[in-house]
N, C-alpha and C. Protein backbone atom coordinates (compact mmCIF):
# COMPACT_ATOMS: atom_id res chain seq x y z
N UNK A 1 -3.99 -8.24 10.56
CA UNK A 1 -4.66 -7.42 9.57
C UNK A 1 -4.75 -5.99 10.08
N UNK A 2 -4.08 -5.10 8.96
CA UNK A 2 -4.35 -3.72 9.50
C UNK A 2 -5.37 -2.80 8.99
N UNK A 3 -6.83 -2.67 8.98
CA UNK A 3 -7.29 -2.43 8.02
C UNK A 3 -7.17 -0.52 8.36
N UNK A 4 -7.44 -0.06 6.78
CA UNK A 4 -7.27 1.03 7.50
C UNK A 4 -8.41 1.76 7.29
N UNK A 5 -8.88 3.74 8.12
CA UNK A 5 -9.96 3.59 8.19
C UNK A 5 -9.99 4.63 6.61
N UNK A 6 -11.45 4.34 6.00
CA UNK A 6 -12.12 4.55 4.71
C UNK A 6 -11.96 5.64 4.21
N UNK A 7 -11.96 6.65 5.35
CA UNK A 7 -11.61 8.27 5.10
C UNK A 7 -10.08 8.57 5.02
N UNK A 8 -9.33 7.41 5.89
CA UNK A 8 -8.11 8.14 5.27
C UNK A 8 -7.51 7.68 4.05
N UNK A 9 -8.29 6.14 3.64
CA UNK A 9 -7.99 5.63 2.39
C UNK A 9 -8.67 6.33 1.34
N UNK A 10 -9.51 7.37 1.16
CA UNK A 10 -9.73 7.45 0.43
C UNK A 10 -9.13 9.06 -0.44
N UNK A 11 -8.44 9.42 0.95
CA UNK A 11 -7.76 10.77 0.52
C UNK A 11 -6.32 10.56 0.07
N UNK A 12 -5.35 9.25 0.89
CA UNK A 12 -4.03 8.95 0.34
C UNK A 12 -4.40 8.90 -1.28
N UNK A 13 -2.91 8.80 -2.05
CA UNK A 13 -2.89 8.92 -3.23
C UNK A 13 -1.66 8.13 -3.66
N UNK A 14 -1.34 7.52 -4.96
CA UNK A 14 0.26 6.72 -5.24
C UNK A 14 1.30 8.24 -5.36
N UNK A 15 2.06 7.61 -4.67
CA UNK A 15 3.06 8.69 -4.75
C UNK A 15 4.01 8.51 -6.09
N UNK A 16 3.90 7.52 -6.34
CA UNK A 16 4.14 7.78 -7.74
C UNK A 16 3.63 8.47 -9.05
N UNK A 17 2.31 7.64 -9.39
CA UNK A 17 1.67 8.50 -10.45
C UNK A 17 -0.03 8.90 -9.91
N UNK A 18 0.11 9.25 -8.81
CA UNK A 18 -1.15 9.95 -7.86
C UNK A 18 -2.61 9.24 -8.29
N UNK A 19 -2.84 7.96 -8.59
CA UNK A 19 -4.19 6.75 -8.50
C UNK A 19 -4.62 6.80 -7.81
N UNK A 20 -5.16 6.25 -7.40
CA UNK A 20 -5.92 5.99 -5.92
C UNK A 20 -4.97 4.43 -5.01
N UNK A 21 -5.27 4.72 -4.22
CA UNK A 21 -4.44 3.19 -3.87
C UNK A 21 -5.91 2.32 -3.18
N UNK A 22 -6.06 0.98 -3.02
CA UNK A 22 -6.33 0.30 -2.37
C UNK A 22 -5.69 -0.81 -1.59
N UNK A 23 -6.48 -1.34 -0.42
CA UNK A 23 -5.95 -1.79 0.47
C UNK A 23 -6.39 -3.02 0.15
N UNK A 24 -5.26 -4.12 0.32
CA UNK A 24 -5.58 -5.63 0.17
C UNK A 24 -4.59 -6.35 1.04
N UNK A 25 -4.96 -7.77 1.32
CA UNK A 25 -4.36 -8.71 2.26
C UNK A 25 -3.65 -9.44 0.90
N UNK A 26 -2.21 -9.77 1.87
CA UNK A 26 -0.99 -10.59 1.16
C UNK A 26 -0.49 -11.08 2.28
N UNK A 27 0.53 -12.32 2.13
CA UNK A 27 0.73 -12.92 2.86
C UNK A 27 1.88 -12.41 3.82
N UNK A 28 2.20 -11.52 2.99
CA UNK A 28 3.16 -10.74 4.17
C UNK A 28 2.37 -9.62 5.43
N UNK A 29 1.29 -9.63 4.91
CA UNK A 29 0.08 -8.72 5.72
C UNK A 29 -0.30 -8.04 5.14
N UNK A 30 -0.89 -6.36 5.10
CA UNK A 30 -1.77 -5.57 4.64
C UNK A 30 -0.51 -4.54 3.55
N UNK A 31 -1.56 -4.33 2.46
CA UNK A 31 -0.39 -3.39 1.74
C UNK A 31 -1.42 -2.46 1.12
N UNK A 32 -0.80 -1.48 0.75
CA UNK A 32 -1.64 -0.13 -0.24
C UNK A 32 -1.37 -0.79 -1.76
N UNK A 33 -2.38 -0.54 -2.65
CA UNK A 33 -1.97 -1.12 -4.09
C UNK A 33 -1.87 -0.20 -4.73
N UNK A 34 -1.72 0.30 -6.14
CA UNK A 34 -1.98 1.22 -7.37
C UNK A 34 -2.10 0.34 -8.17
N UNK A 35 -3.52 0.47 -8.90
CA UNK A 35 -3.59 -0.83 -10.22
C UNK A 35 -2.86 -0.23 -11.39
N UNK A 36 -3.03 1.39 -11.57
CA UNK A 36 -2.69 1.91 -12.78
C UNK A 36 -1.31 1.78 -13.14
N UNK A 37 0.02 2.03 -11.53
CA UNK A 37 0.94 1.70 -12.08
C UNK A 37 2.04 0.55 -11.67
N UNK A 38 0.96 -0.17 -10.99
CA UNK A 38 1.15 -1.81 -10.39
C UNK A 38 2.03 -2.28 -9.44
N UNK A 39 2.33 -0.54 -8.54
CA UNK A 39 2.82 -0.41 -7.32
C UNK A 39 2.26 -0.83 -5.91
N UNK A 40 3.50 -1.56 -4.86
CA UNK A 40 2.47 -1.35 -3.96
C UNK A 40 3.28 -1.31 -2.35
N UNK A 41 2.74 -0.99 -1.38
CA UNK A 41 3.17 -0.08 -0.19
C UNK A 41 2.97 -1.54 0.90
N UNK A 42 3.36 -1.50 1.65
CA UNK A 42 3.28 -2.06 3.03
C UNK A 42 2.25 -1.07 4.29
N UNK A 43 1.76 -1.65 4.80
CA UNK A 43 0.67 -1.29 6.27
C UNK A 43 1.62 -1.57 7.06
N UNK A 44 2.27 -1.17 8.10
CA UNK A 44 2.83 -1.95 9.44
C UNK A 44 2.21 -0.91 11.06
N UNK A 45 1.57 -1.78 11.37
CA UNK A 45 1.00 -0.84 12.44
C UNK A 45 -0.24 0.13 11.96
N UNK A 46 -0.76 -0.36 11.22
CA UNK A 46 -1.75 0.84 11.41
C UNK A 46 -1.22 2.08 10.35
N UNK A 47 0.30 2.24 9.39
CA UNK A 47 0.28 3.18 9.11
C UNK A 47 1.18 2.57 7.61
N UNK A 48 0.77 3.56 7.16
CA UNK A 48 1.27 3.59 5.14
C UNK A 48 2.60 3.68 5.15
N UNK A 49 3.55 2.72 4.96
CA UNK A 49 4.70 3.34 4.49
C UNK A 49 4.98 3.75 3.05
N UNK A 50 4.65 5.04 2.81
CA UNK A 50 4.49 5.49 0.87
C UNK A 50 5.87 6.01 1.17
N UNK A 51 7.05 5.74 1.42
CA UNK A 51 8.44 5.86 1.20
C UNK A 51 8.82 5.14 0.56
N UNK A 52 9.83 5.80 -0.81
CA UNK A 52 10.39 5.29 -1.93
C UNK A 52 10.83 3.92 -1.64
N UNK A 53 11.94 3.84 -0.60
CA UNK A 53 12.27 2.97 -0.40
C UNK A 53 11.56 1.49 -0.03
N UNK A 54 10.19 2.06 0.11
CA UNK A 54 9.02 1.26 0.95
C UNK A 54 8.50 0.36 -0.44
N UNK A 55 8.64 0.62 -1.95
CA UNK A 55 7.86 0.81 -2.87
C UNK A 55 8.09 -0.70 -3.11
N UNK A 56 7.48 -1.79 -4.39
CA UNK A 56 7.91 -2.55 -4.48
C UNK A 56 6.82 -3.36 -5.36
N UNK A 57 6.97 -4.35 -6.16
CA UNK A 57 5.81 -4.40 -6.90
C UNK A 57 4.98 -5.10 -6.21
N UNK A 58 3.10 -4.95 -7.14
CA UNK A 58 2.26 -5.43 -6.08
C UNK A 58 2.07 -7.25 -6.05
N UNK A 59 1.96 -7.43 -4.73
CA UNK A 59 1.56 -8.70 -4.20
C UNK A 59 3.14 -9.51 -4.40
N UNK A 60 4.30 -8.45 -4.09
CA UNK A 60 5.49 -9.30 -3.51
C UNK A 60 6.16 -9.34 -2.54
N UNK A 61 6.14 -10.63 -1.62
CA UNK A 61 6.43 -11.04 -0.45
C UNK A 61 7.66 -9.98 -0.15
N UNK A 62 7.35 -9.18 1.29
CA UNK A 62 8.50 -8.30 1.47
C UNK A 62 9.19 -9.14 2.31
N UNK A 63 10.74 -8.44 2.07
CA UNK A 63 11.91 -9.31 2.68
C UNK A 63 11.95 -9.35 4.42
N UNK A 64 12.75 -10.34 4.66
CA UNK A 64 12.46 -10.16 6.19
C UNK A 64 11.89 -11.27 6.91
């Protein structure tokens, strides 16, 4: 579990359509969400991957 800390979650933003993101547990581990446009990011280490390529919809098992 990577949780991350409150202040920096609360300043990131979706790089898509700029929501807020939150942080939730999936079974692949920790991810950033956007409810508004039902995007969502991977945690690895402690850090956000908000790269396009990173993107993927929310709560699906990343490959690997």
């Amino acid at each position: 579990m990577s949780r991350l800390d409150a202040t920096l979650l609360a300043v990131l933003g979706c790089p898509d359509c700029h929501g807020p993101l939150a942080q939730r547990e999936v079974a692949s581990g920790t991810e950033l969400c956007c409810e508004p446009c039902l995007a969502a990011w991977p945690v690895e280490e402690g850090v956000p991957q908000l790269l396009p390529e990173s993107r993927r919809p929310r709560g699906m098992v990343a490959p690997g």
